[in-house]
Protein backbone atom coordinates (compact mmCIF):
# COMPACT_ATOMS: atom_id res chain seq x y z
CA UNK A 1 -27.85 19.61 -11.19
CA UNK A 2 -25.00 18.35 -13.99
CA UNK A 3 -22.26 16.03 -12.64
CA UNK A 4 -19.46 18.94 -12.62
CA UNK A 5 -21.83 20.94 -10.13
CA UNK A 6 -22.45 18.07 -8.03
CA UNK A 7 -18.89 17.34 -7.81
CA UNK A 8 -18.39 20.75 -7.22
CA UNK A 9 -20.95 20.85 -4.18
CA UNK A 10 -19.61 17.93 -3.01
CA UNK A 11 -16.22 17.64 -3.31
CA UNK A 12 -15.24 17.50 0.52
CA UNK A 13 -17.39 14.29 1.10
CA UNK A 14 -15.97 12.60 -2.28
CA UNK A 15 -12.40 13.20 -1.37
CA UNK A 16 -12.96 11.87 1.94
CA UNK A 17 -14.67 9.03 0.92
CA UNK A 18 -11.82 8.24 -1.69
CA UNK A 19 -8.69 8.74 1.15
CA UNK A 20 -10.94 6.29 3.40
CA UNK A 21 -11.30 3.53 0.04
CA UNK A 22 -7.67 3.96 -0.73
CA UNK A 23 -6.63 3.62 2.88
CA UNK A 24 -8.66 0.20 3.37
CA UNK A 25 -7.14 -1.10 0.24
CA UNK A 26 -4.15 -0.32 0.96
CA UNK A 27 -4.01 -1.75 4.41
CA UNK A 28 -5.43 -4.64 3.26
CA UNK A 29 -3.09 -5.22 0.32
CA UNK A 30 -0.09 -4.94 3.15
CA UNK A 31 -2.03 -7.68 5.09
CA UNK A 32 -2.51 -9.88 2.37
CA UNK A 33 0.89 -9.25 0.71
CA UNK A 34 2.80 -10.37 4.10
CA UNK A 35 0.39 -13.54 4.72
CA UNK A 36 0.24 -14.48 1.20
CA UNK A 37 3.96 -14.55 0.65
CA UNK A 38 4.41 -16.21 4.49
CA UNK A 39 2.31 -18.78 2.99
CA UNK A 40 4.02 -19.04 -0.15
CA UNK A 41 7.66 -19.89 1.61
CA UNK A 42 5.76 -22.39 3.88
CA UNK A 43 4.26 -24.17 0.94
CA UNK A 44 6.01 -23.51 -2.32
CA UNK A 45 8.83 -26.56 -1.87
CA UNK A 46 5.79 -29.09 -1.37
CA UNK A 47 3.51 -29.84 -4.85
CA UNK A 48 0.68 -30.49 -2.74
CA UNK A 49 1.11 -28.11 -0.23
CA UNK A 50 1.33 -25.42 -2.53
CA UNK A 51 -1.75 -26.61 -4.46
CA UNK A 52 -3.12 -26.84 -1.38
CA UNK A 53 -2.61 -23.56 -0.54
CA UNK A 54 -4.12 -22.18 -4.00
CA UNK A 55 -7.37 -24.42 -3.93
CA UNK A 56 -8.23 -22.89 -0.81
CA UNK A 57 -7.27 -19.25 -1.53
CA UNK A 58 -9.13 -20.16 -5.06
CA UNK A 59 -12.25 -21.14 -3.28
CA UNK A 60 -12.20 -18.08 -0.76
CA UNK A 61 -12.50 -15.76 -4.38
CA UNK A 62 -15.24 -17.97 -5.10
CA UNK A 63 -17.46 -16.97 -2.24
CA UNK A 64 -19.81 -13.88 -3.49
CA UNK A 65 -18.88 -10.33 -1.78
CA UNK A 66 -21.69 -9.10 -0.21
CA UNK A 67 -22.46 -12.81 0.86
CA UNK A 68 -18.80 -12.85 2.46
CA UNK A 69 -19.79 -9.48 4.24
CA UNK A 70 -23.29 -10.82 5.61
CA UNK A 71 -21.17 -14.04 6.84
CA UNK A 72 -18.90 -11.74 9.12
CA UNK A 73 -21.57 -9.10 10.25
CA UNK A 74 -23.02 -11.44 12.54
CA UNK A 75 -19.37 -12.08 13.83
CA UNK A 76 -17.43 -8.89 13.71
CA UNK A 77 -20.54 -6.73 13.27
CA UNK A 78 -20.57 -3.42 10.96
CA UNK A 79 -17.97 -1.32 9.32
CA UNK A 80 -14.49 -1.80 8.93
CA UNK A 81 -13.27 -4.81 10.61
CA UNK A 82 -16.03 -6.91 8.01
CA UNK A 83 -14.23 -5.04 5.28
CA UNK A 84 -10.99 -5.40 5.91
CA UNK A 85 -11.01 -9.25 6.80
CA UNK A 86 -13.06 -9.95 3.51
CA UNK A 87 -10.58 -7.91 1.29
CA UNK A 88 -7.88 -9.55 2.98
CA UNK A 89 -8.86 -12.50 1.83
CA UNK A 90 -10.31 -11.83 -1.63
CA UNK A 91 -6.80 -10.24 -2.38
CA UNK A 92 -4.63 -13.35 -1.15
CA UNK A 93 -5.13 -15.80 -4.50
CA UNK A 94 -3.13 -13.73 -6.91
CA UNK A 95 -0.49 -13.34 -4.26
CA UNK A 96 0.11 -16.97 -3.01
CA UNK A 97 0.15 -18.52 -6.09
CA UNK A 98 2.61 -16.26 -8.05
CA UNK A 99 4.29 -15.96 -5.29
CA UNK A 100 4.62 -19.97 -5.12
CA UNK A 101 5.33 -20.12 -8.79
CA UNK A 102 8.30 -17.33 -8.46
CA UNK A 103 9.70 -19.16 -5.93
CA UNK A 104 9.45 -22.50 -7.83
CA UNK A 105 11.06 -20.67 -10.92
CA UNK A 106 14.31 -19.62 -9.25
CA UNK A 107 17.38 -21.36 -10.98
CA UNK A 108 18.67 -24.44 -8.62
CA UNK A 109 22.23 -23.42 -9.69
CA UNK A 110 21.88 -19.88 -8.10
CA UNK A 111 20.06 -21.57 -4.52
CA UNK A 112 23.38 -24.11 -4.30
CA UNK A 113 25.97 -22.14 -5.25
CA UNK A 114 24.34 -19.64 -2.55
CA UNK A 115 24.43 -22.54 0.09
CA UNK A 116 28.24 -23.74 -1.40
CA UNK A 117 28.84 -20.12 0.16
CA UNK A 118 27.68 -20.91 3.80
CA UNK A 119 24.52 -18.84 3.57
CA UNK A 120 21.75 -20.35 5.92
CA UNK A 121 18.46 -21.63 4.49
CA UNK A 122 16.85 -18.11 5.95
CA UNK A 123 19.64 -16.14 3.91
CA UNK A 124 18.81 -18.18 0.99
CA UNK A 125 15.38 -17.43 1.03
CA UNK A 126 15.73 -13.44 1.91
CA UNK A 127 18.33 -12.98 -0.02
CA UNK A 128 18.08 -15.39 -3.13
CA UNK A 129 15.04 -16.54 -3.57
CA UNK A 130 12.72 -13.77 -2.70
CA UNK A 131 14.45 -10.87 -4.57
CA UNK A 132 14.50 -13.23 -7.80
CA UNK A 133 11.00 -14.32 -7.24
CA UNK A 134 9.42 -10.48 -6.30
CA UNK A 135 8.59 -9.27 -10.36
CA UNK A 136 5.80 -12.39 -10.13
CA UNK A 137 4.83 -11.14 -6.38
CA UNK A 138 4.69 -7.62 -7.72
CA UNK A 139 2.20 -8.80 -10.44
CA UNK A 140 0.08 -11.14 -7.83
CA UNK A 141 -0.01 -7.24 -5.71
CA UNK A 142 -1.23 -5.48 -8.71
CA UNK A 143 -3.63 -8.04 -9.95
CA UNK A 144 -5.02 -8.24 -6.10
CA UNK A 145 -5.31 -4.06 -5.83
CA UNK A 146 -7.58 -3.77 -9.13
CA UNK A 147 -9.71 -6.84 -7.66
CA UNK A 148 -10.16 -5.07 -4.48
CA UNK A 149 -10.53 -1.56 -5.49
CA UNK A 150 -13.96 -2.68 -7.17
CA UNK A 151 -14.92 -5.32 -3.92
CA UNK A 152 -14.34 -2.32 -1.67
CA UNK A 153 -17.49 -0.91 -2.54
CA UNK A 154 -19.70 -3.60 -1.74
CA UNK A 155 -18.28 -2.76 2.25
CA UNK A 156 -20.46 0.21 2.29
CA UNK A 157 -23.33 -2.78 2.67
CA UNK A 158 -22.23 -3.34 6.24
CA UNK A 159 -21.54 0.79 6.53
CA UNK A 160 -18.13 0.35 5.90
CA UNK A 161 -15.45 2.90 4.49
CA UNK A 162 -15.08 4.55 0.85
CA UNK A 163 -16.92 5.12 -2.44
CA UNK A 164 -18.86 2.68 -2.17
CA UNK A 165 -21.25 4.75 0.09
CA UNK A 166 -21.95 6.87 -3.12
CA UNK A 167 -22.80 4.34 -4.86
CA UNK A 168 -24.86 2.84 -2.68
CA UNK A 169 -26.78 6.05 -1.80
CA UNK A 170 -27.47 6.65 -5.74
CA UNK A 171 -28.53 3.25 -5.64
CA UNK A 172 -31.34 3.62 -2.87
CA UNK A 173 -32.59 6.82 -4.22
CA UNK A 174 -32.76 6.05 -8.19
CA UNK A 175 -35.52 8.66 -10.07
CA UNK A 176 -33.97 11.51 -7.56
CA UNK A 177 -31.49 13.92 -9.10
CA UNK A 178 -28.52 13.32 -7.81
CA UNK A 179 -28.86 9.26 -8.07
CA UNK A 180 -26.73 8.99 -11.23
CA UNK A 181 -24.29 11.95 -10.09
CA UNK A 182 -23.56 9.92 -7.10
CA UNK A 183 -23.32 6.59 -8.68
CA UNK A 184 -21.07 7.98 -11.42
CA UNK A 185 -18.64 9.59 -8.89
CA UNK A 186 -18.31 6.79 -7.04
CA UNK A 187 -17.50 4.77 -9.85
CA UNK A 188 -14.89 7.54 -11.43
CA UNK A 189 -13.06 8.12 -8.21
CA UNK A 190 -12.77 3.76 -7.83
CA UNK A 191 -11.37 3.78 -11.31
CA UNK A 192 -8.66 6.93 -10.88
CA UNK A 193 -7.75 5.29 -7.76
CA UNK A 194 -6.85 2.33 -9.50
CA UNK A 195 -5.15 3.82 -11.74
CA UNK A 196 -3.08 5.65 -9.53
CA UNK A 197 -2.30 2.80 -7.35
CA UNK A 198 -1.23 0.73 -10.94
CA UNK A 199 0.87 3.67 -11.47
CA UNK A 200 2.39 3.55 -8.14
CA UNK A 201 3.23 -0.13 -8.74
CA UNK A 202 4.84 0.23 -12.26
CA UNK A 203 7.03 3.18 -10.48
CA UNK A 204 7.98 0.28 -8.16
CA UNK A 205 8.98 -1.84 -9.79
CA UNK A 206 10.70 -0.05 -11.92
CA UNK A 207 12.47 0.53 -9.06
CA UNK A 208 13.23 -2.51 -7.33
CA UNK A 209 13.13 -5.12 -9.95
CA UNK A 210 16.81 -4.91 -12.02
CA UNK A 211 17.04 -4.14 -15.62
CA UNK A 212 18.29 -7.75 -16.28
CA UNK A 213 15.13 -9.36 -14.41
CA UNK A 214 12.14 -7.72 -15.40
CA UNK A 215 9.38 -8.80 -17.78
C-alpha cells in the first residue's frame, strides 16, 4: 500500500488523532502561558529570584521525556493527565524567562510617569508593563508550542492522546507494510500542525502587538 492510499484508508483515525495532539498542546500551552507569566511578575523585580525561577524551569527541560512520563505513571497513572503535566512543564522555560526579560526591559520613565498618574502597582503591571512586555511573551509561546508539538508524541508511551500513537504503532511493527506509512503520517501531521499553530501566532501578533512595538 503507497502512503496516499494509506492516508486515504485511514484518514478518520489520522484526523482524530491530530484534533486530540493539537488539543493537548494547546491546553497545555494555556496552562503554561498563565503560570509562566504568574511566575514571571512574582520574580522578574528580584535578580535572584528571577534566576531562580529560570534555573529551575531550565533544569525541568533537562529531564528526558519519556523518563518524565515513566516518573508520573506511577503517580497519575496512564494517558492524559501524565501528558499534560509533563508538557506543562517542558513548555514553561521559554515562557518565564522572556517573560522576565520583557518585563525587565520596559522603560522606567513609562512605569513612573504611569504611577505620577495615580495608577496602582496592579494597573501598572496590567496595563504598562505587560502589554509592553507581551512581543517577548509571544515569542517564549511560540518557541514553547514547536517544543511541545514534537514532546507530545512521546505521551502515546503512557497511551496518551495524538500522533504520537502512529508513530509508535509503526514503530512496534517495523518490516510490516504499513510501519513507515504510519510513522511518516504521524510525523507530517506533527509538522503541519506546527505550522499552523506558528501561523496562528504570527496572525496574533500581528494583531495585538502595535506597529511601533514589534520586532
Amino acid at each position: 500500500m503507497s502512503f496516499w492510499e494509506y492516508l486515504g484508508s485511514r484518514h478518520q483515525q489520522i484526523l482524530v488523532d491530530a484534533y486530540q495532539h493539537a488539543s493537548v498542546v494547546f491546553q497545555c500551552m494555556v496552562v503554561a502561558t498563565l503560570l509562566g507569566v504568574v511566575i514571571a511578575v512574582v520574580t522578574y523585580r528580584s535578580e535572584w529570584a528571577g534566576n531562580l525561577a529560570t534555573i529551575t524551569t531550565a533544569t525541568l527541560l533537562t529531564v528526558p521525556a519519556l523518563a518524565m512520563i515513566g516518573l508520573l505513571i506511577p503517580i497519575v497513572g496512564l494517558g492524559v493527565p501524565p501528558t499534560v503535566i509533563a508538557l506543562t512543564l517542558y513548555g514553561l522555560l521559554p515562557i518565564v524567562r522572556n517573560a522576565i526579560v520583557g518585563l525587565r526591559g520596559v522603560d522606567p520613565s513609562l512605569v513612573d510617569a504611569a504611577k505620577g498618574i495615580g495608577m496602582s502597582r496592579a494597573a501598572r503591571l496590567t496595563r504598562v508593563e505587560l502589554p509592553l512586555a507581551w512581543p517577548p511573551i509571544l515569542t517564549g509561546i511560540r518557541v514553547s508550542t514547536q517544543m511541545l508539538m514534537g514532546i507530545a508524541a512521546i505521551a502515546a508511551y503512557a497511551s496518551g492522546p495524538g500522533l504520537g500513537n502512529l508513530i509508535f504503532r509503526g514503530i512496534a511493527s517495523l518490516g510490516s507494510s504499513n510501519a513507515l506509512n504510519q510513522v511518516l503520517a504521524g510525523t507530517l501531521g506533527i509538522i503541519v500542525l506546527a505550522l499552523l499553530f506558528d501561523a496562528a501566532y504570527v496572525l496574533i501578533g500581528r494583531l495585538t502587538i502595535p506597529g511601533g512595538i514589534r520586532a
